[in-house]
N, C-alpha and C. Protein backbone atom coordinates (compact mmCIF):
# COMPACT_ATOMS: atom_id res chain seq x y z
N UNK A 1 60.03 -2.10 9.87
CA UNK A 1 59.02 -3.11 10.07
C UNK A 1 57.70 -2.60 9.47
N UNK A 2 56.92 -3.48 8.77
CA UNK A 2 55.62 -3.48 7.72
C UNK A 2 54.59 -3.30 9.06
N UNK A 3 54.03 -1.92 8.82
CA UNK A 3 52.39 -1.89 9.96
C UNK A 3 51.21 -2.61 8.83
N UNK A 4 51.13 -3.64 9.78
CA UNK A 4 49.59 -4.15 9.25
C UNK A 4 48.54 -3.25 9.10
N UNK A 5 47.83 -2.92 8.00
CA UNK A 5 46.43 -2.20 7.63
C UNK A 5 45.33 -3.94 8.35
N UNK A 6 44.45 -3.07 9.16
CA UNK A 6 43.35 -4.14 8.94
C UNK A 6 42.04 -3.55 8.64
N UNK A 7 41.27 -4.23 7.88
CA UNK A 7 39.92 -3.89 7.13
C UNK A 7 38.86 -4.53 7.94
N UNK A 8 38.51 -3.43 9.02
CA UNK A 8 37.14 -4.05 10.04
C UNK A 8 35.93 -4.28 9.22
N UNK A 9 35.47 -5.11 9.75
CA UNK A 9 33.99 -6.05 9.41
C UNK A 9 32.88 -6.32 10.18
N UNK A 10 32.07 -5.28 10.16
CA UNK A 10 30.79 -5.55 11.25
C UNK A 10 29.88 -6.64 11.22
N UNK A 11 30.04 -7.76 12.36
CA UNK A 11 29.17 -9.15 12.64
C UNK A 11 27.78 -9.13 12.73
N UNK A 12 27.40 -8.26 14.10
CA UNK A 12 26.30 -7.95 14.53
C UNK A 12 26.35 -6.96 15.50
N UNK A 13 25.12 -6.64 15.68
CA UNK A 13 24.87 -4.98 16.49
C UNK A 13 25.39 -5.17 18.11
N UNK A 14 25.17 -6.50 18.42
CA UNK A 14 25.80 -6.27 19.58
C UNK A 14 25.93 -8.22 20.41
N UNK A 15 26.81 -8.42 21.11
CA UNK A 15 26.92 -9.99 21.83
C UNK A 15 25.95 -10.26 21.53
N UNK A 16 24.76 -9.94 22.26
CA UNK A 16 23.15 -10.86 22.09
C UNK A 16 22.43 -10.46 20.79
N UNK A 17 22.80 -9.87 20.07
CA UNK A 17 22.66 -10.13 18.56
C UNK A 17 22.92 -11.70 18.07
N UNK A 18 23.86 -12.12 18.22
CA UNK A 18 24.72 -13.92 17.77
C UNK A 18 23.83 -14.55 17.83
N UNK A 19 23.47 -15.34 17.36
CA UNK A 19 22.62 -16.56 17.55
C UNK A 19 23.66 -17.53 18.30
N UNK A 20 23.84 -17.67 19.58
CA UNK A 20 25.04 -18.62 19.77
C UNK A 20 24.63 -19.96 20.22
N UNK A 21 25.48 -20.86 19.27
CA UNK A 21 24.59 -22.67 20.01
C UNK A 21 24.75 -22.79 21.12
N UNK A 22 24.30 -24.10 21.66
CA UNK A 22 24.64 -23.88 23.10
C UNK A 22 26.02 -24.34 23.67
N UNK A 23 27.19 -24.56 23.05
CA UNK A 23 28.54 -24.60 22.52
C UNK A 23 28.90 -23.36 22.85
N UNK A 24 28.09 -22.38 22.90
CA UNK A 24 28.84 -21.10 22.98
C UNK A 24 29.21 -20.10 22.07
N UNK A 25 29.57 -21.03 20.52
CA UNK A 25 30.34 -20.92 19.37
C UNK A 25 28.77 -20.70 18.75
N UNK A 26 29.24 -19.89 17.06
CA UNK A 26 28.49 -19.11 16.14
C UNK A 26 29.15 -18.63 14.79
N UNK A 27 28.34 -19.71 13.63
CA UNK A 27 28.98 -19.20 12.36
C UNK A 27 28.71 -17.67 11.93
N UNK A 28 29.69 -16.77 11.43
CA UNK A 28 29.26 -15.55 11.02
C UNK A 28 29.86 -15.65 9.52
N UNK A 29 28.92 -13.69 8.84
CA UNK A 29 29.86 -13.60 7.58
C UNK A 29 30.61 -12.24 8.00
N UNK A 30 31.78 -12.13 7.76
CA UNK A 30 32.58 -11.24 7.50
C UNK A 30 33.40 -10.92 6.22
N UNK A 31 33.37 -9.99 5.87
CA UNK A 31 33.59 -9.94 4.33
C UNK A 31 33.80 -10.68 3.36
N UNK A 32 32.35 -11.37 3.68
CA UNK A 32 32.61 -12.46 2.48
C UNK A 32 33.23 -13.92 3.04
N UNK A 33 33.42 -13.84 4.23
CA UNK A 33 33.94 -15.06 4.58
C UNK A 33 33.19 -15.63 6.24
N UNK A 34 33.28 -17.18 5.47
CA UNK A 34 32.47 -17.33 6.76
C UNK A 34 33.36 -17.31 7.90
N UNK A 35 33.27 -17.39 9.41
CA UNK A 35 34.64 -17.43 10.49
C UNK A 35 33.82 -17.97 11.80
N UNK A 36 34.21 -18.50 12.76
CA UNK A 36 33.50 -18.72 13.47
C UNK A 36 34.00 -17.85 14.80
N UNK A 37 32.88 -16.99 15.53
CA UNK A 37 33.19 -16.62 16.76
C UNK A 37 32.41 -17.56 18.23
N UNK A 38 33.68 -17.45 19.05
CA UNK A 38 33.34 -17.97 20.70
C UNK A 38 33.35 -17.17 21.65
N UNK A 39 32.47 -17.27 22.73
CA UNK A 39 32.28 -16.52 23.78
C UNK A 39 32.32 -17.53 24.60
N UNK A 40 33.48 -17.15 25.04
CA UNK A 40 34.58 -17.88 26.43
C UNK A 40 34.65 -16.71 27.42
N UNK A 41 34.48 -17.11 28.51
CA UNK A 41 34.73 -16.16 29.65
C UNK A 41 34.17 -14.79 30.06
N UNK A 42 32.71 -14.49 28.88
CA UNK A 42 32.69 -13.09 28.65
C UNK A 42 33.21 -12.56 27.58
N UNK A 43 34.02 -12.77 27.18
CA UNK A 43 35.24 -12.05 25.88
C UNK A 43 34.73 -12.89 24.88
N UNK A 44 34.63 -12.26 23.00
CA UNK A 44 34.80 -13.08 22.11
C UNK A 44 35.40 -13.05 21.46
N UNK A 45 36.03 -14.15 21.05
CA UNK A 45 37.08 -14.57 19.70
C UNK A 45 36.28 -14.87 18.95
N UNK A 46 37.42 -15.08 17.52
CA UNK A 46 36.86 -14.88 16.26
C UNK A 46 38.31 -15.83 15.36
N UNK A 47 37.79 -17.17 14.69
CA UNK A 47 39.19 -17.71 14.17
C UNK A 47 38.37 -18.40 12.87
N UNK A 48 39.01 -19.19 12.45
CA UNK A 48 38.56 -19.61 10.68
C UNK A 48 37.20 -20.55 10.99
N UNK A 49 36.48 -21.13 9.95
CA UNK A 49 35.35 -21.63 10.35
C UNK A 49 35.65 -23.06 10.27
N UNK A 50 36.94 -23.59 9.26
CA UNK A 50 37.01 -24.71 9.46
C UNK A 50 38.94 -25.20 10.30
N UNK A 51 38.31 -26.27 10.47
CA UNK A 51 39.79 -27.04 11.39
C UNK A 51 40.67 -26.98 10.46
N UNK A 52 42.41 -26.57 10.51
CA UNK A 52 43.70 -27.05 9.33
C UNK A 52 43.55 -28.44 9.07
N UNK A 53 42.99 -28.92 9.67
CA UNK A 53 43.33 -30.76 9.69
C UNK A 53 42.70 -31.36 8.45
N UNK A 54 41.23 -31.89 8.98
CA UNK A 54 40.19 -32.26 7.52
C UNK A 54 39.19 -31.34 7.85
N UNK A 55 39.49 -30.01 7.89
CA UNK A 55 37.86 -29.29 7.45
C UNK A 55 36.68 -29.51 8.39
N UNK A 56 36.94 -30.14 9.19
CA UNK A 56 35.77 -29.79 10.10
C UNK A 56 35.53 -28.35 10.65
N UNK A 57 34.06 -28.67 10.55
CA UNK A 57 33.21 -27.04 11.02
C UNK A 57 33.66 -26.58 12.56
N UNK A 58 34.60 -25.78 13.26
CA UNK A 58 34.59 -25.70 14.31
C UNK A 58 33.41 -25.44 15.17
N UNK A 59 32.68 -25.08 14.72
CA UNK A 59 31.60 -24.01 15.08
C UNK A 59 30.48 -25.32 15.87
N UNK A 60 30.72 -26.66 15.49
CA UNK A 60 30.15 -27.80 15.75
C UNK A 60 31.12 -28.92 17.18
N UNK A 61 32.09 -28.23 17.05
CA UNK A 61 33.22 -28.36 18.09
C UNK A 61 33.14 -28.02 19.45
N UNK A 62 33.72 -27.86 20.55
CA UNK A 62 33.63 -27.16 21.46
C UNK A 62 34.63 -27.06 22.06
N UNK A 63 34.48 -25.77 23.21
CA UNK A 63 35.64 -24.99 23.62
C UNK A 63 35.61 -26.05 25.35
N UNK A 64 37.16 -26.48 25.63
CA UNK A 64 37.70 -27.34 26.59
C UNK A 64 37.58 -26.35 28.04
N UNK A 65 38.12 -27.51 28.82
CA UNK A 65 38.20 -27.01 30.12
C UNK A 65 39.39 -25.58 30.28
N UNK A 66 40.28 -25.38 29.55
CA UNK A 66 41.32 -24.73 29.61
C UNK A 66 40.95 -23.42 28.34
N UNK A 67 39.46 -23.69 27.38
CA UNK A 67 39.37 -22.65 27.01
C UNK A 67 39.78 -22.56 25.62
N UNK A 68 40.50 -23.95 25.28
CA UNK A 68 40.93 -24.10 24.14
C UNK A 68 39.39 -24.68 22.69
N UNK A 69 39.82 -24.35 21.64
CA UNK A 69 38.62 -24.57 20.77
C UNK A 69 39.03 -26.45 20.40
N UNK A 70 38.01 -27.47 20.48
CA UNK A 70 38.21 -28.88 20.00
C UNK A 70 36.96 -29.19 19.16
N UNK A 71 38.27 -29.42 17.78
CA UNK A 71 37.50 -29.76 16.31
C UNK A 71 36.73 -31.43 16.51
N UNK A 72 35.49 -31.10 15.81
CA UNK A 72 34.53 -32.53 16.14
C UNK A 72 34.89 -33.52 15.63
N UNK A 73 35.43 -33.29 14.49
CA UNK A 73 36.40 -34.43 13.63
C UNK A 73 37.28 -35.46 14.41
N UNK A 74 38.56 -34.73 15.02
CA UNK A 74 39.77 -35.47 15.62
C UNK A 74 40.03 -35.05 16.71
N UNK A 75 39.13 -34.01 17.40
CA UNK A 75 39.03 -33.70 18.90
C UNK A 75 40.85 -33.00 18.62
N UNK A 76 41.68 -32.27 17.94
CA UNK A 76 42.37 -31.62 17.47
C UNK A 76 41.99 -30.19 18.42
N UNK A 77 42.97 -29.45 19.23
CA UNK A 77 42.96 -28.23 20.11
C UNK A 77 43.59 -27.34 19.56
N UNK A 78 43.23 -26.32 19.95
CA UNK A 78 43.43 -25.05 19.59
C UNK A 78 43.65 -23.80 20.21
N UNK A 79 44.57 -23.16 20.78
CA UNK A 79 43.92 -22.15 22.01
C UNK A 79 43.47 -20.99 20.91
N UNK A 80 42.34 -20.59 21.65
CA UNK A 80 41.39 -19.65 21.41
C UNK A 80 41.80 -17.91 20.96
N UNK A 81 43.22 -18.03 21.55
CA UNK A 81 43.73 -16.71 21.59
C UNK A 81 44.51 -16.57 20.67
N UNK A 82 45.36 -17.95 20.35
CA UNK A 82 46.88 -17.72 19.17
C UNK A 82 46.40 -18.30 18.19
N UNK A 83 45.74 -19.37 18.19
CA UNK A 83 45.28 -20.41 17.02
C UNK A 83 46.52 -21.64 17.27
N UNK A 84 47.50 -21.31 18.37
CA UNK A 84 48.36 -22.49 18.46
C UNK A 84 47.92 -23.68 18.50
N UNK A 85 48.45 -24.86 17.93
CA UNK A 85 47.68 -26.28 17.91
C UNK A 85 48.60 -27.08 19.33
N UNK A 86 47.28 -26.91 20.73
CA UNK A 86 47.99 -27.67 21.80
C UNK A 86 48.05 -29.38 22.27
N UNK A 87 47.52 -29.84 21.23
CA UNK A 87 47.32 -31.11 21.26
C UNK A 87 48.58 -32.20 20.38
N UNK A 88 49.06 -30.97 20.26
CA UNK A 88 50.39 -32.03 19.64
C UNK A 88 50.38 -32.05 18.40
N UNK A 89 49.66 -31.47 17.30
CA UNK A 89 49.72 -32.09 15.87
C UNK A 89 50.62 -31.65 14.49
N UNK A 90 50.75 -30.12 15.56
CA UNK A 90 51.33 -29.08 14.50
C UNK A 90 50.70 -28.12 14.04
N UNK A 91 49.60 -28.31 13.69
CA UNK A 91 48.67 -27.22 12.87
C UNK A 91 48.60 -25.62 13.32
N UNK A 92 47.95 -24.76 12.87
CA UNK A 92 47.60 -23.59 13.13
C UNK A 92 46.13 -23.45 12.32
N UNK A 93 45.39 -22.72 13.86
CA UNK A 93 44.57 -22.33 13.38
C UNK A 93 44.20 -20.70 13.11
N UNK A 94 43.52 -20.04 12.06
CA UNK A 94 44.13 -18.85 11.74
C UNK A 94 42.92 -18.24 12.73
N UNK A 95 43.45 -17.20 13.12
CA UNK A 95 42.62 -16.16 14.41
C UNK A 95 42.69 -14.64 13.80
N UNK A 96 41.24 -14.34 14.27
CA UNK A 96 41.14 -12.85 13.74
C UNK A 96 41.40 -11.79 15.19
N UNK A 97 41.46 -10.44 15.00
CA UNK A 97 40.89 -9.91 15.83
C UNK A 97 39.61 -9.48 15.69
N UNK A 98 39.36 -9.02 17.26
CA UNK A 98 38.07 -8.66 17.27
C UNK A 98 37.14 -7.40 18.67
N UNK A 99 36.93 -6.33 17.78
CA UNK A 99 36.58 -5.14 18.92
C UNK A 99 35.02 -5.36 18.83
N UNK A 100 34.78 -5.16 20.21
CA UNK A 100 33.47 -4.77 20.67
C UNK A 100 33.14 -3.56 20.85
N UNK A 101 32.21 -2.64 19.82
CA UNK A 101 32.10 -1.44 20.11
C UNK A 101 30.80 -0.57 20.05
N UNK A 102 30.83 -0.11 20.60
CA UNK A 102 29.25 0.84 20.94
C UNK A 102 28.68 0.46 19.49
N UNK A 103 28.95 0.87 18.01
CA UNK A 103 28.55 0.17 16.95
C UNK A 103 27.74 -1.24 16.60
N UNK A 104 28.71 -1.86 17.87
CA UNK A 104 29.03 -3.75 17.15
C UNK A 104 30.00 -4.05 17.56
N UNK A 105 29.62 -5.16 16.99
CA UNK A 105 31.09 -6.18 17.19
C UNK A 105 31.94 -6.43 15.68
N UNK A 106 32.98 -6.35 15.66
CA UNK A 106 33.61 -5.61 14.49
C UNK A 106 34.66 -7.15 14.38
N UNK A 107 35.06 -7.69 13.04
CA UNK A 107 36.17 -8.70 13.04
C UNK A 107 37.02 -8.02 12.08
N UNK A 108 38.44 -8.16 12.36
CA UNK A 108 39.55 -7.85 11.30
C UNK A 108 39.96 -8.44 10.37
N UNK A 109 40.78 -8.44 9.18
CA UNK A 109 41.15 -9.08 8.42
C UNK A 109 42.64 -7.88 8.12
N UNK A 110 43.65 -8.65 7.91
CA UNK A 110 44.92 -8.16 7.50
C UNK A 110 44.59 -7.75 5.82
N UNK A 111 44.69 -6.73 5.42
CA UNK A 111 44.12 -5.64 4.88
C UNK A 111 44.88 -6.73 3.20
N UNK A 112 45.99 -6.77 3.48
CA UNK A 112 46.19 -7.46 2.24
C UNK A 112 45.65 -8.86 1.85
N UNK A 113 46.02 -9.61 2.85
CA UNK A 113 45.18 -10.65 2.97
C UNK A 113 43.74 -11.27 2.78
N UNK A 114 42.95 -10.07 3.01
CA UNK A 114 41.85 -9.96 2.64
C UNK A 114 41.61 -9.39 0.64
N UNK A 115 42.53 -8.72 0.57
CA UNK A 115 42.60 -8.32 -0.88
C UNK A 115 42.80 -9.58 -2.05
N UNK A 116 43.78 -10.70 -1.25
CA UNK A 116 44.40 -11.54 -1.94
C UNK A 116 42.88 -12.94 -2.13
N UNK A 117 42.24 -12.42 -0.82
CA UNK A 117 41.09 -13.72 -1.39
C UNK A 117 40.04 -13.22 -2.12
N UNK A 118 40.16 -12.42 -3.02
CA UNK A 118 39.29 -11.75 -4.49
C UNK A 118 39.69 -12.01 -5.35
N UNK A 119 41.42 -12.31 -5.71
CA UNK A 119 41.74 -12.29 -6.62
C UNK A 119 41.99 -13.72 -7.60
């Protein structure tokens, strides 16, 4: 079995660094790419900046009673943790990881994956 390399990406120096709307949610750059992170519960995630559906900005969206992310477009769900689409549609939304560390707050990218959007 293939071990994923991931190529960490420092956001900001620390949570209250974010500019976060009052949504909760916050566009960032991480290598070169924009992504949007949420602070749900204390904890933050980190998943693509726009919806699989039509491209809406999640980041303009908001996170449901259950925690899930809902695109402003088609009100389209998302849980926050898998990127699973719980509203029935099919989609996936792509999810990063993400460490909080004495440094920062750090987002991942699958090491190849990240190679492949340069080329």
């Amino acid at each position: 079995m293939e071990v994923k390399k991931v190529k960490w990406f420092k956001v900001a120096d620390s949570r209250d660094a974010i500019e976060w709307q009052s949504n909760r949610m916050a566009l960032v750059e991480a290598g070169g790419k924009t992504i949007t992170l949420a602070n749900h519960n204390n904890e933050v995630f980190a998943f693509a900046h726009k919806c699989p559906h039509a491209s809406g900005v999640l980041a303009d969206g908001f996170i449901d009673a259950t925690g899930s992310i809902a695109c402003p477009l088609h009100r389209f769900r998302f849980n926050i943790q898998n990127g699973r689409n719980v509203s029935g549609e099919g989609y996936y939304l792509k999810v990063y990881p993400i460490e909080e560390r004495e440094a920062g707050i750090f987002v991942g990218f699958d090491e190849n994956s990240w190679l492949n959007i340069f080329k």
